[in-house]
Protein backbone atom coordinates (compact mmCIF):
# COMPACT_ATOMS: atom_id res chain seq x y z
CA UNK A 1 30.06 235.53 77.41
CA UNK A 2 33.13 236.46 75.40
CA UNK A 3 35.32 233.18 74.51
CA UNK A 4 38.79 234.69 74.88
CA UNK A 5 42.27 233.47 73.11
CA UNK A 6 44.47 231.08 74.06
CA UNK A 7 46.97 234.11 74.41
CA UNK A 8 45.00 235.64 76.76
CA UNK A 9 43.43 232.40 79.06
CA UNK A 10 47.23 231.27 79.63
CA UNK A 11 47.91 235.30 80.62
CA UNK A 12 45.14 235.14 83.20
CA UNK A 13 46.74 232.46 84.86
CA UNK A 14 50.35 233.05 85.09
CA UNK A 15 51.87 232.21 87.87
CA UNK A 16 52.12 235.35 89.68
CA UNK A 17 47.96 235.15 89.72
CA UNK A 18 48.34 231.34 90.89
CA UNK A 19 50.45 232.22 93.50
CA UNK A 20 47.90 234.62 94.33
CA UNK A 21 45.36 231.72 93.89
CA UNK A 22 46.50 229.34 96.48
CA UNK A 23 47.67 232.04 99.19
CA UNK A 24 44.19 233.35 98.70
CA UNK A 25 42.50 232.05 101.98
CA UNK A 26 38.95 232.40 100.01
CA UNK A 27 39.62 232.11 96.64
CA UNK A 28 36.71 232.75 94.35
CA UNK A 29 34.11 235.22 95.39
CA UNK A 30 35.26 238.39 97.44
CA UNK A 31 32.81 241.14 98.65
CA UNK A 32 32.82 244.67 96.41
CA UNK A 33 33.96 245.57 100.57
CA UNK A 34 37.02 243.58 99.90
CA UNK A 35 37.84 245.18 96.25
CA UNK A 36 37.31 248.75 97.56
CA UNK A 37 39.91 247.61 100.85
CA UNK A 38 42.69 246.33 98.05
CA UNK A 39 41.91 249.28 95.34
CA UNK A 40 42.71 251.79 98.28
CA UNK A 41 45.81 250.19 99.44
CA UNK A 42 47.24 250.36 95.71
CA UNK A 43 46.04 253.66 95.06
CA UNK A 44 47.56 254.96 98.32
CA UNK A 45 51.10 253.74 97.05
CA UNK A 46 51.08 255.15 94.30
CA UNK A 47 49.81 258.50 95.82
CA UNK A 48 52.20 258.21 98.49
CA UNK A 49 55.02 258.03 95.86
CA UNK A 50 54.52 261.01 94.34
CA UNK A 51 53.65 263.42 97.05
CA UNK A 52 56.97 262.41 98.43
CA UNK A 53 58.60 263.44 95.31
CA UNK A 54 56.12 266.70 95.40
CA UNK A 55 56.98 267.76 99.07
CA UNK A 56 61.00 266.90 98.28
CA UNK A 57 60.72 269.31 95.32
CA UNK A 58 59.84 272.08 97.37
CA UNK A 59 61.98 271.29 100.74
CA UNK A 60 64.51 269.37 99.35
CA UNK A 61 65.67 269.35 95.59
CA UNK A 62 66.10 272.83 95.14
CA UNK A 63 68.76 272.79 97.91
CA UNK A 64 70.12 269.60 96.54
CA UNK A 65 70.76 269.14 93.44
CA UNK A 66 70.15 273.22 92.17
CA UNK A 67 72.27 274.86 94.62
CA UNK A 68 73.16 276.89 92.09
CA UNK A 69 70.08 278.73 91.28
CA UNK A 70 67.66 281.23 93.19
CA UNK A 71 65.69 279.50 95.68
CA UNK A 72 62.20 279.87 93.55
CA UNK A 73 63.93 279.21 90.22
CA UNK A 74 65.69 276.15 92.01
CA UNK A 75 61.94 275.02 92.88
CA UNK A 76 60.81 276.01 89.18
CA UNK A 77 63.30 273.09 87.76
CA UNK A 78 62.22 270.54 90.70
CA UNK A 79 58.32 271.11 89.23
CA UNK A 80 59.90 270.43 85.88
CA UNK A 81 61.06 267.42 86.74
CA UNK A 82 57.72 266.73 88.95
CA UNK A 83 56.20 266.78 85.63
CA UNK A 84 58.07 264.45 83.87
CA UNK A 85 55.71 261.82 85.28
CA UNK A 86 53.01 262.54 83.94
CA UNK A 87 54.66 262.90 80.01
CA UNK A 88 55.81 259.28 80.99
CA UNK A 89 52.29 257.60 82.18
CA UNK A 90 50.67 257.24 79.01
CA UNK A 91 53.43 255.76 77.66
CA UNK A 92 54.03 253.55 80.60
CA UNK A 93 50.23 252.37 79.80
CA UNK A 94 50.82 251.83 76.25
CA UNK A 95 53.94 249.71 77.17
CA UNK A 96 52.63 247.73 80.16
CA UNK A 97 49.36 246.93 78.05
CA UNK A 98 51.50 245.15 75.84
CA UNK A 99 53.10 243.21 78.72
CA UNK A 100 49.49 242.97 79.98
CA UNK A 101 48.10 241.27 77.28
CA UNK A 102 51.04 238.61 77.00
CA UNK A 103 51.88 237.91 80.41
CA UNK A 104 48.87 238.46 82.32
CA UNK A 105 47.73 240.84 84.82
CA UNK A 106 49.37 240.20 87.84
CA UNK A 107 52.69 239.98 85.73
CA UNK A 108 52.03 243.54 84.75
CA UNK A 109 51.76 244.81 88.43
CA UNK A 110 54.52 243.13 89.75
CA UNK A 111 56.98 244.45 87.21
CA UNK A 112 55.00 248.09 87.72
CA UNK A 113 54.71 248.11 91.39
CA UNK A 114 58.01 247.21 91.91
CA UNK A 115 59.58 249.75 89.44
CA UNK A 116 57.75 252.46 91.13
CA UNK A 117 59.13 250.95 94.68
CA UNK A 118 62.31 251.23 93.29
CA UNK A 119 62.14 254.55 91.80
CA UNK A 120 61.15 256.24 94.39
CA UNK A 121 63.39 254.09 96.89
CA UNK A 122 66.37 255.16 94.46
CA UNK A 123 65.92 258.62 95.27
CA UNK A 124 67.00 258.40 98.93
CA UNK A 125 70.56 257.71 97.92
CA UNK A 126 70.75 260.40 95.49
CA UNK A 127 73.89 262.27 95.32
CA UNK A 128 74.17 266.09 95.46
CA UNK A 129 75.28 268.82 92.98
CA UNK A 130 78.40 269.34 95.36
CA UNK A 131 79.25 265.52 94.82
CA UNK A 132 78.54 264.81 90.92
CA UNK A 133 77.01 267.85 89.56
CA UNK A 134 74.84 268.61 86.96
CA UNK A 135 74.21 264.45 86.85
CA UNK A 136 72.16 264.46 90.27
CA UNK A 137 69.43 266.56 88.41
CA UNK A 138 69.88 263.67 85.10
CA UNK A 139 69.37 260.58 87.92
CA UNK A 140 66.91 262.68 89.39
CA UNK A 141 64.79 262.64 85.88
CA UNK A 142 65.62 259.06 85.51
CA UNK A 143 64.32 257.99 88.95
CA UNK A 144 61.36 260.07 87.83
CA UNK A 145 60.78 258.93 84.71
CA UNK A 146 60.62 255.57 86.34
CA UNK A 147 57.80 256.27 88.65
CA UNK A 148 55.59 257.47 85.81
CA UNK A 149 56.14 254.40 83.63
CA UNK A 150 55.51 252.72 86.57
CA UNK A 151 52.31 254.50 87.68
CA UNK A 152 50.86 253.60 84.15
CA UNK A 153 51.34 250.28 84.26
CA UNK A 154 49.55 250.19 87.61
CA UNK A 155 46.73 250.87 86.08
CA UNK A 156 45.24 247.88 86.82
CA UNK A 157 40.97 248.28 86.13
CA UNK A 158 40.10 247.50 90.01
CA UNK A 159 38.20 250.34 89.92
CA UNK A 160 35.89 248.84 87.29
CA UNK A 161 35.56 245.74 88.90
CA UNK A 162 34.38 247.24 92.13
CA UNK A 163 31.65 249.15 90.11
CA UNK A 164 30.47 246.85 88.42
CA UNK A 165 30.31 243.82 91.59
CA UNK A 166 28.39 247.32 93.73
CA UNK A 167 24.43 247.24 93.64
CA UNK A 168 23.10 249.50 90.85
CA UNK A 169 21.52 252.19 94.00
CA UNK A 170 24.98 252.71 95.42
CA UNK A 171 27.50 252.96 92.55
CA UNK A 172 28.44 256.37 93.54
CA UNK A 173 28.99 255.01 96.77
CA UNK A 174 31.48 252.31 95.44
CA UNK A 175 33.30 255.10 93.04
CA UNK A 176 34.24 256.93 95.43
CA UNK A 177 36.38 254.33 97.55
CA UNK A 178 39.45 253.89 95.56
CA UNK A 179 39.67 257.58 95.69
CA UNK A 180 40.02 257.37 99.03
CA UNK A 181 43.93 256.13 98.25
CA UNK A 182 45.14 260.07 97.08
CA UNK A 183 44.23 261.56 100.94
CA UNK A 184 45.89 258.79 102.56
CA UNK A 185 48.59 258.84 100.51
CA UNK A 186 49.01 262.68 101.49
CA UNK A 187 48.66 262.20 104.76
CA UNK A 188 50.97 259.21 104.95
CA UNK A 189 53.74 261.54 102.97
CA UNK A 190 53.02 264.90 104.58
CA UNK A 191 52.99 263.78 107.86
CA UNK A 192 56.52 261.90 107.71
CA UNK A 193 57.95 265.40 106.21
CA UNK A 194 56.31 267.33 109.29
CA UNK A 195 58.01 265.13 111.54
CA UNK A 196 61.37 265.24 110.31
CA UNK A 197 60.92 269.00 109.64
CA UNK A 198 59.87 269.71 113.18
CA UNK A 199 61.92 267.34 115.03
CA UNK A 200 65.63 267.73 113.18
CA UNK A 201 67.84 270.19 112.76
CA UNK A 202 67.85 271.63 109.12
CA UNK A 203 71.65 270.44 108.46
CA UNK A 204 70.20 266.66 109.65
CA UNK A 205 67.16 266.91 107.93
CA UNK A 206 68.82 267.75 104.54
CA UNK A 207 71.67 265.32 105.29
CA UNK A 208 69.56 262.24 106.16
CA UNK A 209 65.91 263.19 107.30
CA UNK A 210 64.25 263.87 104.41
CA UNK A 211 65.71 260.19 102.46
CA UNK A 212 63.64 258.28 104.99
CA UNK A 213 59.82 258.56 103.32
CA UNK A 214 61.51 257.20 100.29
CA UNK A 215 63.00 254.46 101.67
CA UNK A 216 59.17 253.87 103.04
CA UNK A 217 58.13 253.78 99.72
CA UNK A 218 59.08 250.42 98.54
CA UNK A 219 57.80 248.96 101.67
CA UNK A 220 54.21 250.27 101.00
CA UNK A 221 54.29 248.92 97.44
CA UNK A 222 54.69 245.52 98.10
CA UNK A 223 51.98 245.62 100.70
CA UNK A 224 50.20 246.85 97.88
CA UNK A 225 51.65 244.35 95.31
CA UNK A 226 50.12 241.10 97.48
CA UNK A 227 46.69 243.37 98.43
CA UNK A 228 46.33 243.75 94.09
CA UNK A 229 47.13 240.30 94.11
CA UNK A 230 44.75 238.88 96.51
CA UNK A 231 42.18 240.36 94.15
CA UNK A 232 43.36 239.38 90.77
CA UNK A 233 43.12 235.69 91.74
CA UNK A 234 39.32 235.93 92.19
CA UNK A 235 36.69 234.36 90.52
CA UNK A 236 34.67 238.11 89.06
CA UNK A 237 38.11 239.18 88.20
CA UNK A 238 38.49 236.07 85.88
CA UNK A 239 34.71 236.37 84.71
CA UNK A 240 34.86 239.86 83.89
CA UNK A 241 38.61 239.25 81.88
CA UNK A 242 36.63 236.54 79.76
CA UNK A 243 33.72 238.81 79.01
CA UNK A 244 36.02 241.34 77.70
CA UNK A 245 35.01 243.64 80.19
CA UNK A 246 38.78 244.01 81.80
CA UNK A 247 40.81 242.84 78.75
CA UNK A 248 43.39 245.45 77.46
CA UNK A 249 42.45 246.53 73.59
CA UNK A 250 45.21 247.75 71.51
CA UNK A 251 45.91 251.56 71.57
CA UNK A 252 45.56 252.33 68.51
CA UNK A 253 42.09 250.50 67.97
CA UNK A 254 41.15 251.93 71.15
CA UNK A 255 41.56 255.80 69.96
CA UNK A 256 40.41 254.89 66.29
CA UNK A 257 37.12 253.82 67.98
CA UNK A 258 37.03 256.14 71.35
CA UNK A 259 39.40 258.65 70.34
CA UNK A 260 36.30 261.66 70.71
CA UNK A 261 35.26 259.83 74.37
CA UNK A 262 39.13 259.96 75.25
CA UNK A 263 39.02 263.74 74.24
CA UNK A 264 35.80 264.62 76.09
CA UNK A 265 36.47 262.73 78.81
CA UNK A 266 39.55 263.80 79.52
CA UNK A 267 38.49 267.47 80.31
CA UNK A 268 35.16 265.77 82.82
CA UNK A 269 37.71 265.90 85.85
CA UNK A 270 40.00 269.16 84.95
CA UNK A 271 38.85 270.84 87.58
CA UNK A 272 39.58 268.74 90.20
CA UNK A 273 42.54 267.83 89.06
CA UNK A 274 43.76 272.11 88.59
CA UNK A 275 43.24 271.74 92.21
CA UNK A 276 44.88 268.85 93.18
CA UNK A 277 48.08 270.25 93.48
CA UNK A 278 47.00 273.57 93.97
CA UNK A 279 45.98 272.24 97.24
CA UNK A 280 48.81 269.77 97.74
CA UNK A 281 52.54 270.89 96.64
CA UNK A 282 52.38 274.59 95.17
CA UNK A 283 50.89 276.12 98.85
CA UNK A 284 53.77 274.25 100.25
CA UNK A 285 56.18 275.80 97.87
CA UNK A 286 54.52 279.53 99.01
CA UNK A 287 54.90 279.28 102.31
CA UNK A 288 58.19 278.21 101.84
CA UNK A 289 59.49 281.03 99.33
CA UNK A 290 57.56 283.88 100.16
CA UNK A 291 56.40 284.03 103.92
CA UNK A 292 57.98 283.35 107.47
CA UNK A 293 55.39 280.48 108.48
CA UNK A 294 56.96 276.92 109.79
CA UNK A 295 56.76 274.49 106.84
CA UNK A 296 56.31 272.06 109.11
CA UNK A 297 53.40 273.90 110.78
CA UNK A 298 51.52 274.11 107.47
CA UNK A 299 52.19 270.53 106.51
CA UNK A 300 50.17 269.69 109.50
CA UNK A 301 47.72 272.21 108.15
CA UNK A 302 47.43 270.46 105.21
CA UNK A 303 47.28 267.08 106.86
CA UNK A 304 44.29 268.08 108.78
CA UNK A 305 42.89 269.33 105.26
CA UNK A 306 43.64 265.67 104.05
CA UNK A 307 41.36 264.40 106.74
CA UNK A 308 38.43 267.03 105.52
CA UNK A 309 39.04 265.59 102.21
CA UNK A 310 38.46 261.62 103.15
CA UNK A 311 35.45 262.84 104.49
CA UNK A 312 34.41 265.09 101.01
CA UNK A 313 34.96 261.68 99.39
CA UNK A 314 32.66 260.24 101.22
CA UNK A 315 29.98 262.65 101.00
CA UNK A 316 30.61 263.00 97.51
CA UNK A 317 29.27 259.17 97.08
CA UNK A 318 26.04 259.38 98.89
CA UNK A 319 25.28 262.98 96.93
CA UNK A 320 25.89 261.03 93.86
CA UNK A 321 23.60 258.26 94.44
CA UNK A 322 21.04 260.96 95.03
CA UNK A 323 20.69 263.08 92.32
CA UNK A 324 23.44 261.30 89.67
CA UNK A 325 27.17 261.30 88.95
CA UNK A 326 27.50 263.71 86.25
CA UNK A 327 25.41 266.56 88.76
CA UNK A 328 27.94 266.17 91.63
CA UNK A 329 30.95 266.58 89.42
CA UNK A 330 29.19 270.01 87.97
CA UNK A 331 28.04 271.28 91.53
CA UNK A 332 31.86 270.78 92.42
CA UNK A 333 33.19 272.41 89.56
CA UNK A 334 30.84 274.99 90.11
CA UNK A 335 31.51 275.64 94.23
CA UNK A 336 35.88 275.18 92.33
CA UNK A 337 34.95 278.13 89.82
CA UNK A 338 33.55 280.34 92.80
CA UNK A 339 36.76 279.44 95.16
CA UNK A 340 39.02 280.35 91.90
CA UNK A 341 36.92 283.52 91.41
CA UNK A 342 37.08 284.46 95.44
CA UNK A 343 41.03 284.22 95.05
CA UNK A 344 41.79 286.17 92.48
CA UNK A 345 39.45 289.09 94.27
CA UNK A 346 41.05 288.33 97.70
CA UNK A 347 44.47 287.31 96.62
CA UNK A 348 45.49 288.46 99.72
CA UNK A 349 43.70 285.07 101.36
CA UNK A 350 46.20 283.21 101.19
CA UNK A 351 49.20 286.04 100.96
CA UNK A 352 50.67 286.91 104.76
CA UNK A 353 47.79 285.87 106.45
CA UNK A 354 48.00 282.61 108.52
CA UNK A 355 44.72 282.73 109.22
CA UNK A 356 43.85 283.34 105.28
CA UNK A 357 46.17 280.44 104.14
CA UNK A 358 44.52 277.99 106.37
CA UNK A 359 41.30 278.72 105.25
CA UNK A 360 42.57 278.88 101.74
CA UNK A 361 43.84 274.98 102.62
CA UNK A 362 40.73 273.77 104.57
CA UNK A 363 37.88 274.65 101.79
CA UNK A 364 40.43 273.77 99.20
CA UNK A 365 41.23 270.16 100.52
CA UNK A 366 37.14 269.70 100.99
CA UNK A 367 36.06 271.13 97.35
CA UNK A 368 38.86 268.97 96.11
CA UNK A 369 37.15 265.84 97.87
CA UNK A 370 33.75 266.41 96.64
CA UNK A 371 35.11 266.84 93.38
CA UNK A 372 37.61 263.98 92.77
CA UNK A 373 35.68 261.73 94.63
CA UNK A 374 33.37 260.58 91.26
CA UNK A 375 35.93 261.70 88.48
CA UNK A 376 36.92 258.45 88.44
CA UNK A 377 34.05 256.73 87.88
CA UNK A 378 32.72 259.11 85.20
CA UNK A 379 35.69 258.26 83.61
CA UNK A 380 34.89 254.60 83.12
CA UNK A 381 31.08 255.48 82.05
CA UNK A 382 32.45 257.03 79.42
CA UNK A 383 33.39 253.38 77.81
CA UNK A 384 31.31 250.20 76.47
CA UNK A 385 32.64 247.07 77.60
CA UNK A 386 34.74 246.40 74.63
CA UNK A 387 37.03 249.45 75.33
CA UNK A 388 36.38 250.21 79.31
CA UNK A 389 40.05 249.11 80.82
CA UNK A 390 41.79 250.88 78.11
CA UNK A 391 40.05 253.85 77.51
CA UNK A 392 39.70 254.48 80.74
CA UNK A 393 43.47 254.38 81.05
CA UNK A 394 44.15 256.54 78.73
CA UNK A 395 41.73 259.22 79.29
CA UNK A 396 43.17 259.39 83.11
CA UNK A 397 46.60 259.40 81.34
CA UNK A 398 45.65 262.45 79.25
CA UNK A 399 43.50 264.13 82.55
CA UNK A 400 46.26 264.02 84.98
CA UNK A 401 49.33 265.01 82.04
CA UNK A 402 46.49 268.19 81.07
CA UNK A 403 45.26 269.28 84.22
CA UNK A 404 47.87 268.64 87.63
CA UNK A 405 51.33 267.59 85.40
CA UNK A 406 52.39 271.16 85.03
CA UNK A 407 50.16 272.37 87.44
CA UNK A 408 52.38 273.76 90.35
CA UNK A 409 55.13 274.47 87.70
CA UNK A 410 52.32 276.55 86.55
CA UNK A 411 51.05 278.28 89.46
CA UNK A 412 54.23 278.76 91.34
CA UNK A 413 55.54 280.94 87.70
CA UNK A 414 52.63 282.56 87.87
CA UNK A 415 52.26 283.72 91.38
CA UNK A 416 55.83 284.93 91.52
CA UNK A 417 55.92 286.60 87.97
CA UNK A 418 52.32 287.88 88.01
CA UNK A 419 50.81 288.13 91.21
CA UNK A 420 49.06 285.15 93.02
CA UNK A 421 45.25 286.36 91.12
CA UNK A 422 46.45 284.50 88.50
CA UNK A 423 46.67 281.09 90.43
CA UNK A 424 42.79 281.76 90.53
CA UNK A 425 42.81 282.52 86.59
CA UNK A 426 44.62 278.85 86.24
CA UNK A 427 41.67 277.20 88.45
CA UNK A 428 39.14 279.05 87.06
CA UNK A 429 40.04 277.44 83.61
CA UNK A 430 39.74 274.02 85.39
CA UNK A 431 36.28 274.48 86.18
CA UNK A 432 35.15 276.37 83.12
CA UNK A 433 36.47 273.12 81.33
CA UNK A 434 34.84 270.98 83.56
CA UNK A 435 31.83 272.25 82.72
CA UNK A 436 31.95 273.01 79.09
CA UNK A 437 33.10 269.17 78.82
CA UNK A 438 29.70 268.06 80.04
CA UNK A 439 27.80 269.96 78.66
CA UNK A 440 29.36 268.87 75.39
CA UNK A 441 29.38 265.40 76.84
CA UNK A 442 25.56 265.84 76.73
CA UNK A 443 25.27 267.06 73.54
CA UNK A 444 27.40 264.16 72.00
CA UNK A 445 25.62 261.53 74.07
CA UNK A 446 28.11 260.27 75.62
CA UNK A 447 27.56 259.22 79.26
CA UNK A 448 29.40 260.82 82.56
């Protein structure tokens, strides 16, 4: 076992992990059931945090703060500024690592976790264009600037620590629980929208319904602050930070020495990741724009999706302790590249047809389940102890900013411009890149 620094035994025992320590009712050894409970509580913050943000930039911000613009050009700038997130998470990482390394873990993820609380919180007393302008769209970017500095320093290797406490036969099983975070967090965000959607009137929804999910915001992430918390003061987290197996590297020495792994593995989970919003915020934005179908309907739509998703996530962990991680990710990215294909023959699935755009939804949420639900966990393989925590981070950094960042931004210019085919072009691409990057993945040796 790794002797670490003096720098780095007084940062795993600031006082924020003490804290933690003695409010711990069994401090030391937790069960990998415990990890998985705390990992999906964070990760369903965080996801809850930015499909708020998603939905609002569809059903809110264009009204808001671009009166001023055509309705789909008005949603156009609000995916702009959706993306801005994801420019700012790898340099939230590179800065919180740095924090990280001198202050200790739980240091990092109270500063991180509260600063995306407070983002998103922030957000509910934005002002409109009619009130200050063009500065409500400048806060705007602020506030969501903040949440993806935040969301990279969240990154907090939980995920690792579950995999490698789980019993070697059911590792797929244990990847695939702190992906179970992103459909809760969707259901959690899309079904407070449906309710205020359904239940107000539209001049009390945009006056004062739609600020209350982000005032819910900061609630969830201290919940999810003390459940990180609980888990950073135990015993394998402290073991695994002294064998180097959960210790930040620096950046730079990271990509000198994993900068091809980074590369590669950042195109593993494209095509998941193509869909997740594809699935998520840009049908939202269609149904808005272009058809006569309640919003709040189809949110309920997609919440049921959501559900078929959880259980995708699950199935995706037993298939890959059957026949291997890296086969489930290509059989998804396959069954993706054959959904892509079937929309850009039958655009009209999800065009005027209710019936078409729930189905469109419903094997969408469930390919999107089967897929996601071990792209995390390939991403770690990808790493030897030495670099695992922050190569991992980074290559999720890079996978998310590359593959869902721009992606309704993307699609919804596309579909409006083009024709909606080319939404199945854009996912196609996902999955072709999927694929290509394992099979190069193979070639290189480097595991998936």
């Amino acid at each position: 076992m790794a002797t670490i620094s003096a720098d780095a035994a007084a940062a795993s025992s600031s006082k924020p992990e003490r804290d933690a320590r003695l409010a711990s009712s069994e401090p030391g050894h937790v069960a990998p059931g415990e990890i998985a409970l705390g990992v999906i509580i964070g990760r369903t913050s965080e996801f809850f945090d930015f499909f708020v943000f998603g939905l609002a930039c569809v059903l809110v911000f264009p009204r808001l703060v671009f009166p001023w613009a055509e309705p789909v050009t008005g949603t156009l700038y609000s995916f702009g500024l959706f993306a801005l997130a994801f420019v700012a998470r790898p340099v939230g990482s590179v800065l919180f690592m740095a924090i990280d390394r001198r202050y200790g873990r739980a240091t990092k993820l109270t500063i991180a976790l509260f600063l995306l609380g407070l983002s998103t919180c922030l957000i509910a007393f934005l002002p409109g264009y009619e009130t200050i302008g063009h500065w409500s769209a400048v806060l705007l970017g602020l506030c969501r600037l903040g949440q993806g500095l935040a969301l990279g320093g969240a990154w907090d290797g939980l995920a690792s620590l579950l995999a490698l406490n789980a019993p070697k036969n059911r590792r797929g099983w244990y990847a695939m629980l702190p992906q179970l975070g992103a459909p809760v967090g969707f259901m959690l965000a899309s079904g407070l929208f449906a309710f205020f959607v359904l239940q107000l009137s539209d001049a009390d929804f945009m006056g004062f319904g739609w600020r209350y999910p982000f005032f819910v915001a900061f609630t969830i992430n201290v919940v999810a602050l003390f459940a990180r918390l609980r888990l950073v003061a135990t015993e394998e987290f402290r073991r695994l930070l002294e064998a180097d197996e959960l210790e930040p590297e620096p950046v730079v020495d990271t990509v000198r020495a994993t900068g091809r792994n980074i590369l590669v593995g950042a195109f593993v989970p494209l095509a998941c990741y193509a869909l997740f919003h594809l699935v998520t915020v840009f049908p939202v934005s269609w149904i808005n724009l272009f058809t006569g179908r309640s919003v709040g309907e189809f949110l309920m739509v997609q919440f049921a999706g959501a559900v078929i998703c959880t259980m995708t996530i699950i199935m995706s962990g037993l298939i890959a302790d059957q026949i291997g991680r890296r086969s489930t990710i290509a059989l998804a990215a396959a069954l993706i590249g054959l959904f892509a294909i079937g929309s850009i023959i039958a655009p009209l699935l999800f065009g005027d047809s209710m019936p078409g755009q729930t189905i469109f939804v419903v094997v969408g949420f469930a390919l999107l389940g089967l897929a996601y639900g071990q792209s995390s966990g390939a991403i770690a393989e990808n790493f030897g102890t030495k670099y695992r925590y922050t190569g991992s981070a980074l290559t999720s950094d890079l996978a998310w900013l590359v593959g869902a960042g721009f992606a309704p931004l993307v699609a919804l210019y596309a579909s409006s411009h083009l024709g909606l085919p080319w939404v199945g072009v854009y996912l196609l691409s996902g999955a072709v890149c999927t694929l290509g990057a394992l099979g190069l993945n193979r070639r290189l040796g480097v595991t998936a």
